[in-house]
C-alpha atoms as a PDB file:
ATOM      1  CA  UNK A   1       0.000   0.000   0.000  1.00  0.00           C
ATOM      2  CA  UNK A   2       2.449   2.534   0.808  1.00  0.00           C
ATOM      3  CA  UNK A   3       6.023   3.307  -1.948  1.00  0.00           C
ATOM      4  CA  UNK A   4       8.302   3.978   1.255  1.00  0.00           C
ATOM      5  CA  UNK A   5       9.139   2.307   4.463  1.00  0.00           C
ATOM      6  CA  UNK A   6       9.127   4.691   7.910  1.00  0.00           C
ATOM      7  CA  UNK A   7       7.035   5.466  10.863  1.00  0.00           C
ATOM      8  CA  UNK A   8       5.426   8.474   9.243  1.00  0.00           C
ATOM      9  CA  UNK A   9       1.953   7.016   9.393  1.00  0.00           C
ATOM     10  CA  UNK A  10      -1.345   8.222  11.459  1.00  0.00           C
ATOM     11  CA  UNK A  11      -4.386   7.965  10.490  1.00  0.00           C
ATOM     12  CA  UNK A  12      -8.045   9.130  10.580  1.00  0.00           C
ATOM     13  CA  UNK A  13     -11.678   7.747  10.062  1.00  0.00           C
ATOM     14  CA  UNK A  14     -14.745   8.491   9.706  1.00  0.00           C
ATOM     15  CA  UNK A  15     -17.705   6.203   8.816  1.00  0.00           C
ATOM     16  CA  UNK A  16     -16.564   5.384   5.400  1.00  0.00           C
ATOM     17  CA  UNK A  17     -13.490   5.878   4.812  1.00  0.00           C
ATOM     18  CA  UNK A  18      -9.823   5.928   6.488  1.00  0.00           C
ATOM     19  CA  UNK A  19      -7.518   8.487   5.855  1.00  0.00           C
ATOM     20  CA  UNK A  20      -3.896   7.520   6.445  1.00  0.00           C
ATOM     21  CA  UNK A  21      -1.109  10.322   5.924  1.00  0.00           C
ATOM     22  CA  UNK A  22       2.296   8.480   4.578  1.00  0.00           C
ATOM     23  CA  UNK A  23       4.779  11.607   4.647  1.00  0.00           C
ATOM     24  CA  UNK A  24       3.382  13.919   1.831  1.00  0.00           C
ATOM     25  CA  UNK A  25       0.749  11.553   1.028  1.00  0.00           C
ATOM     26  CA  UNK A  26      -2.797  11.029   2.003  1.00  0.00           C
ATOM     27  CA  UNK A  27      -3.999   8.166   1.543  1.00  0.00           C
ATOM     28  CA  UNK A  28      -8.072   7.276   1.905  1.00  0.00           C
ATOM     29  CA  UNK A  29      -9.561   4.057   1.282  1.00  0.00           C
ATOM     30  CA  UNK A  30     -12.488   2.606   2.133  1.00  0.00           C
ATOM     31  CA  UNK A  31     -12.885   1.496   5.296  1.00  0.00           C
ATOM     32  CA  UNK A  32     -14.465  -1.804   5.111  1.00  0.00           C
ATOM     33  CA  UNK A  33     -12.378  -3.288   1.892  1.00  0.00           C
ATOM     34  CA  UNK A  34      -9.419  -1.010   2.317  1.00  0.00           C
ATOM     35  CA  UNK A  35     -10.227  -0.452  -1.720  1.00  0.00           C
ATOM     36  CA  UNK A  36      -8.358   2.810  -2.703  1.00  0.00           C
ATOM     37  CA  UNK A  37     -10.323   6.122  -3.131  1.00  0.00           C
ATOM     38  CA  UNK A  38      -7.727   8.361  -3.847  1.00  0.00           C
ATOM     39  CA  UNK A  39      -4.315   9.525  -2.781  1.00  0.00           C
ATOM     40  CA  UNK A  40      -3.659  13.525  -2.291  1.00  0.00           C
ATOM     41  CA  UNK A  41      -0.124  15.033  -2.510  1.00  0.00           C
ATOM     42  CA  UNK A  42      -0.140  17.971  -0.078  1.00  0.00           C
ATOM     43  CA  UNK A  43       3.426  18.315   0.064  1.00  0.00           C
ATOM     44  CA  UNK A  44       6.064  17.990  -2.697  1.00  0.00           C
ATOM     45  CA  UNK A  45       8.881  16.232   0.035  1.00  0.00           C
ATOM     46  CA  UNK A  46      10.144  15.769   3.284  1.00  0.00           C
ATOM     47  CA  UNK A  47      10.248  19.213   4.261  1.00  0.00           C
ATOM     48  CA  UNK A  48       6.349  19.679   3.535  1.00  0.00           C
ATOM     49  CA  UNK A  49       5.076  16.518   5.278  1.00  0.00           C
ATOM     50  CA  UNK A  50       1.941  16.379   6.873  1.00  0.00           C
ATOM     51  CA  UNK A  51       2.253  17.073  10.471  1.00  0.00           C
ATOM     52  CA  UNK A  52      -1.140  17.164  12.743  1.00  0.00           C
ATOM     53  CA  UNK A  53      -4.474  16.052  11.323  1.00  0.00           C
ATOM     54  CA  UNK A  54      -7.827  16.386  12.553  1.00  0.00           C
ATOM     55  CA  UNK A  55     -11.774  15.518  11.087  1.00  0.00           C
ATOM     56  CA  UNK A  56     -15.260  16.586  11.469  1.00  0.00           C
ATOM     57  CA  UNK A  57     -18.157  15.688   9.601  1.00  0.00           C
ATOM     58  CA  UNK A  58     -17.355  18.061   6.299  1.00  0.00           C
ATOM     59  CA  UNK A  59     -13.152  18.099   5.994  1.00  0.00           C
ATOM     60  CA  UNK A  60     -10.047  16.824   6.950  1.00  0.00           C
ATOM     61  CA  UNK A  61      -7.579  18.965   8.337  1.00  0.00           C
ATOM     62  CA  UNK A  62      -4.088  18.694   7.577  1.00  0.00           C
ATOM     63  CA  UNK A  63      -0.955  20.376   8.973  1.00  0.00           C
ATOM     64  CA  UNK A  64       1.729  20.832   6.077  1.00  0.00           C
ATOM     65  CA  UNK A  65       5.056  20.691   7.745  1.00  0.00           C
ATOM     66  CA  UNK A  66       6.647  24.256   7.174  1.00  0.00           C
ATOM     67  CA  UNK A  67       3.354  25.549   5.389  1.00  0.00           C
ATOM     68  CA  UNK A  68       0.041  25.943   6.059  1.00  0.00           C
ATOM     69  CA  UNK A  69      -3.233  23.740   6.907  1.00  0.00           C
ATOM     70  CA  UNK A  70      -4.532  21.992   4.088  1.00  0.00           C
ATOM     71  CA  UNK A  71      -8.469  22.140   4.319  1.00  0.00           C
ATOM     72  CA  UNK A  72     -10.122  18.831   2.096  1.00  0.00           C
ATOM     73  CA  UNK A  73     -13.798  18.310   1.454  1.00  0.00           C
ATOM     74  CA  UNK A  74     -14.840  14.302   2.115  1.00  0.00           C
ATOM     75  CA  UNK A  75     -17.631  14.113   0.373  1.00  0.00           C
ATOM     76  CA  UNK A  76     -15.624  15.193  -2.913  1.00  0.00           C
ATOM     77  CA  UNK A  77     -12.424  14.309  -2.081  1.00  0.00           C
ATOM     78  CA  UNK A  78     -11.010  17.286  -2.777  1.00  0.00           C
ATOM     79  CA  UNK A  79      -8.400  20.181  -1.731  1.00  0.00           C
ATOM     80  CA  UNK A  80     -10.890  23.355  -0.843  1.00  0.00           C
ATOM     81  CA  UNK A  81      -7.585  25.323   0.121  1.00  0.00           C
ATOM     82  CA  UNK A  82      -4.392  26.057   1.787  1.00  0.00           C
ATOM     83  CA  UNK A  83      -4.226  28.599   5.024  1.00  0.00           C
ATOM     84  CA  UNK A  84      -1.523  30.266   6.378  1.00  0.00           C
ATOM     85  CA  UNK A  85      -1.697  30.679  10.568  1.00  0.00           C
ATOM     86  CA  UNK A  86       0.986  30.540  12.128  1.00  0.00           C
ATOM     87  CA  UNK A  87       5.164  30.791  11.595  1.00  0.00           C
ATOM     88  CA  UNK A  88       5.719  27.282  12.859  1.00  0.00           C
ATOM     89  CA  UNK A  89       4.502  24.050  11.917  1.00  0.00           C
ATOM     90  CA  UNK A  90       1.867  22.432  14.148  1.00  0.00           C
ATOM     91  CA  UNK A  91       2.912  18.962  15.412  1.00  0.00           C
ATOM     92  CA  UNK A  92      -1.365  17.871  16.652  1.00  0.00           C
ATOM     93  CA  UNK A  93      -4.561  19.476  15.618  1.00  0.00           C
ATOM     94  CA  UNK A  94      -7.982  19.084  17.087  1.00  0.00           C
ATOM     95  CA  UNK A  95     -11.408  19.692  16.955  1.00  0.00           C
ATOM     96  CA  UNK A  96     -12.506  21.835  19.506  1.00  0.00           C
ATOM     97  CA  UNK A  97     -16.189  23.052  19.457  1.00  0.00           C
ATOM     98  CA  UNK A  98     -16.291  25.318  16.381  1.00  0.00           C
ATOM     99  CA  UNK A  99     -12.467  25.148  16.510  1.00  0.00           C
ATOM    100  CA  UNK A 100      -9.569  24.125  15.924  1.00  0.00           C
ATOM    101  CA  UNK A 101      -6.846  23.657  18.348  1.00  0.00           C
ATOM    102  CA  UNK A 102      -3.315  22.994  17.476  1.00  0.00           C
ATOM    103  CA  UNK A 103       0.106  23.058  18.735  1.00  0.00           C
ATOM    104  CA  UNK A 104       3.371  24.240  17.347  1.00  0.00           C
ATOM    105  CA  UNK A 105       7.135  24.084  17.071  1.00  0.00           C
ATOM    106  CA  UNK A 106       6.645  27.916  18.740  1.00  0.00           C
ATOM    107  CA  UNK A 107       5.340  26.351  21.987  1.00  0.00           C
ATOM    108  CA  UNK A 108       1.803  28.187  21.177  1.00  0.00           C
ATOM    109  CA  UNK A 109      -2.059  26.953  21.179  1.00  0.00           C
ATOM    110  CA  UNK A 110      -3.473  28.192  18.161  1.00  0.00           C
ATOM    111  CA  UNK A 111      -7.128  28.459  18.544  1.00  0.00           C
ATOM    112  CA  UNK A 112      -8.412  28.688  14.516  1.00  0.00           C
ATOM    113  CA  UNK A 113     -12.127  28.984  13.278  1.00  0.00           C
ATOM    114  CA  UNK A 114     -13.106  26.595  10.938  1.00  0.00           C
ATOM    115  CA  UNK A 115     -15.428  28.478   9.034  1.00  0.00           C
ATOM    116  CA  UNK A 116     -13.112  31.205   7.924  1.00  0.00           C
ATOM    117  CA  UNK A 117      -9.549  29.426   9.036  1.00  0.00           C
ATOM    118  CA  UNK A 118      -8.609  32.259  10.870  1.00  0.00           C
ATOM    119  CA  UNK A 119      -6.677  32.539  13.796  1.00  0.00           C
ATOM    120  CA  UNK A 120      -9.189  33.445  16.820  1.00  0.00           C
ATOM    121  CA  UNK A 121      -6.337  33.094  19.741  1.00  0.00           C
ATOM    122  CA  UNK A 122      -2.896  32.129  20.770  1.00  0.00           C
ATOM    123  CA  UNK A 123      -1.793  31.129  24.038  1.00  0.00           C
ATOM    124  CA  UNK A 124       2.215  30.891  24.086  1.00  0.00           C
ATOM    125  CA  UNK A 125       2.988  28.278  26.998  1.00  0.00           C
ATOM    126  CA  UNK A 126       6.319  27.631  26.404  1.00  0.00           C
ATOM    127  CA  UNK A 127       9.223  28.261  23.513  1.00  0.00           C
ATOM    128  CA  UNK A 128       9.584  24.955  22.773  1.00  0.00           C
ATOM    129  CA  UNK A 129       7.490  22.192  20.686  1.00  0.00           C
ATOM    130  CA  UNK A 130       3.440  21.537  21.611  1.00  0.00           C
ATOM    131  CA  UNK A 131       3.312  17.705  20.215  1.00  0.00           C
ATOM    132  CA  UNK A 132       0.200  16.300  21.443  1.00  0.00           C
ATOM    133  CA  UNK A 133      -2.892  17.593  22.868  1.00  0.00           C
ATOM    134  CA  UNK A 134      -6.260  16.049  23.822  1.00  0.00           C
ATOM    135  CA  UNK A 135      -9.741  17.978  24.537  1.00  0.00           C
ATOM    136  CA  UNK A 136     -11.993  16.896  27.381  1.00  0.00           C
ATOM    137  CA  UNK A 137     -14.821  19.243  27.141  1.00  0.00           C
ATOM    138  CA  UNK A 138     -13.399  22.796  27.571  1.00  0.00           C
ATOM    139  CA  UNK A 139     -10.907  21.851  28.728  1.00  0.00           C
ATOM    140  CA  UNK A 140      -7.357  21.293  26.431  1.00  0.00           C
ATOM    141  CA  UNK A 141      -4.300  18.818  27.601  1.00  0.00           C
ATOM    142  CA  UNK A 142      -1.339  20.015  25.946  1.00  0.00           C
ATOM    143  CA  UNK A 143       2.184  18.232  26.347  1.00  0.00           C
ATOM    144  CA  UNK A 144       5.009  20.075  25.451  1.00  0.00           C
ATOM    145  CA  UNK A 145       8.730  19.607  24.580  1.00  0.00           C
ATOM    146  CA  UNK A 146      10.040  20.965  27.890  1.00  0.00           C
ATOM    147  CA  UNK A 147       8.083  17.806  29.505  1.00  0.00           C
ATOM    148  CA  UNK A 148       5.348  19.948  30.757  1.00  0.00           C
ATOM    149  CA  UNK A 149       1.785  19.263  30.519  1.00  0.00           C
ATOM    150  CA  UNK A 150      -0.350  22.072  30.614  1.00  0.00           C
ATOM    151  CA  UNK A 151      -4.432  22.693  31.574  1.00  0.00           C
ATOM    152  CA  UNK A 152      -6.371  25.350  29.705  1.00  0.00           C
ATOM    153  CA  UNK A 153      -9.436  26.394  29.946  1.00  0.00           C
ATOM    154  CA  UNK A 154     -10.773  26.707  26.025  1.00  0.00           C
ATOM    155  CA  UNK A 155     -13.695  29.280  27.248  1.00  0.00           C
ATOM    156  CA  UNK A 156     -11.346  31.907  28.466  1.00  0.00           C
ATOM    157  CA  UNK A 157      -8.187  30.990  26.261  1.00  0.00           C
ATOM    158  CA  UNK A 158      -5.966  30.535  29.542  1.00  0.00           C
ATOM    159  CA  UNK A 159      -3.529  28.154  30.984  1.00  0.00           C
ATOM    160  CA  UNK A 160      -5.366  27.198  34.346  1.00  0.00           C
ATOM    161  CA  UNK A 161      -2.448  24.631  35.071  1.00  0.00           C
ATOM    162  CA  UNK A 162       0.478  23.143  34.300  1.00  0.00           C
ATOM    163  CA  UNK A 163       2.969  20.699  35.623  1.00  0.00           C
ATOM    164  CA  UNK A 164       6.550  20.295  34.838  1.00  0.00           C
ATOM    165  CA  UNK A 165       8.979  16.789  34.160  1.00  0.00           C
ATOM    166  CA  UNK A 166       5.461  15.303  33.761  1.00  0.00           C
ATOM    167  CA  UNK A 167       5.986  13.103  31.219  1.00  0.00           C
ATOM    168  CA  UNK A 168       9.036  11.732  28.952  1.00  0.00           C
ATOM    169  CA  UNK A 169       7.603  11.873  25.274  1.00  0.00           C
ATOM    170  CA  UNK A 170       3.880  12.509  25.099  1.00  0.00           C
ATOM    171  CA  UNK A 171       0.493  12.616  25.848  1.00  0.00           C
ATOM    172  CA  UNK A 172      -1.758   9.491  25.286  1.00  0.00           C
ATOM    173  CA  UNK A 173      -4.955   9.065  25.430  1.00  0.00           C
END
């Protein structure tokens, strides 16, 4: 199924389909055959990779590695457009309400509307990489490089706690 070997691989689903990035590549099949639907290229190598991904019931987001977020219709399979928010990569995106949330190599929560894919708020927490974050109602999990995980409240846009050498690698959930 996939040209190269390497641990690039995460992937998404929703009721008919899985979407599986591979590097540059996303792949969706169907999800009860694993029959090919189509593959996107949404980055041209290495450098452009797809980072963070995240789904709701219209579009799968994608995090382009020292880009943008790539926004694709499901229903059509198809690239609706590219959006610039932030000067660092995100390493996780999620859904959050009417949201997005991701982190980034900046150390920041990026709070982005989905509707217009703007940027709504930041919340810098530390200078260092945000890899993984997880949303419990309002409130977000963040883990950062710096081995701290952080509380924030997603009503108010503030870090309500945070704990340092909390963890070695990441956050799972």
């Amino acid at each position: 199924m996939f040209k190269k070997e390497g641990f690039a691989r995460n992937l998404l689903a929703n009721n008919d389909s899985l979407f599986i990035k591979d590097f540059y590549s996303l792949h969706i099949v169907n999800r009860n055959d694993f029959e090919y639907k189509k593959v996107l290229e949404l980055g041209k190598d290495l450098s452009s990779d797809i980072c963070g991904m995240a789904i709701d019931e219209k579009n799968i987001y994608a995090c382009i590695r020292n880009d943008s977020i790539t926004v694709i219709d499901i229903k059509k399979l198809e690239i609706k457009g590219n959006y610039q928010i932030s000067n660092g990569s995100f390493w996780d995106l999620r859904i959050f309400n009417d949201s997005l949330v991701g982190g980034n190599v900046n150390g920041e929560l990026i709070f982005i509307n989905k509707n217009n894919m703007k940027n709504e708020n930041t919340i810098v927490l530390n200078n260092q990489n945000i890899h993984n974050i997880v949303v419990d109602n309002n409130r977000i999990y963040a883990a950062g490089q710096n081995k701290t995980i952080y509380i924030v409240d997603g009503n108010n846009y503030s870090c309500i706690n945070q704990k340092r050498n909390a963890h070695k690698k990441c956050l799972i959930v």
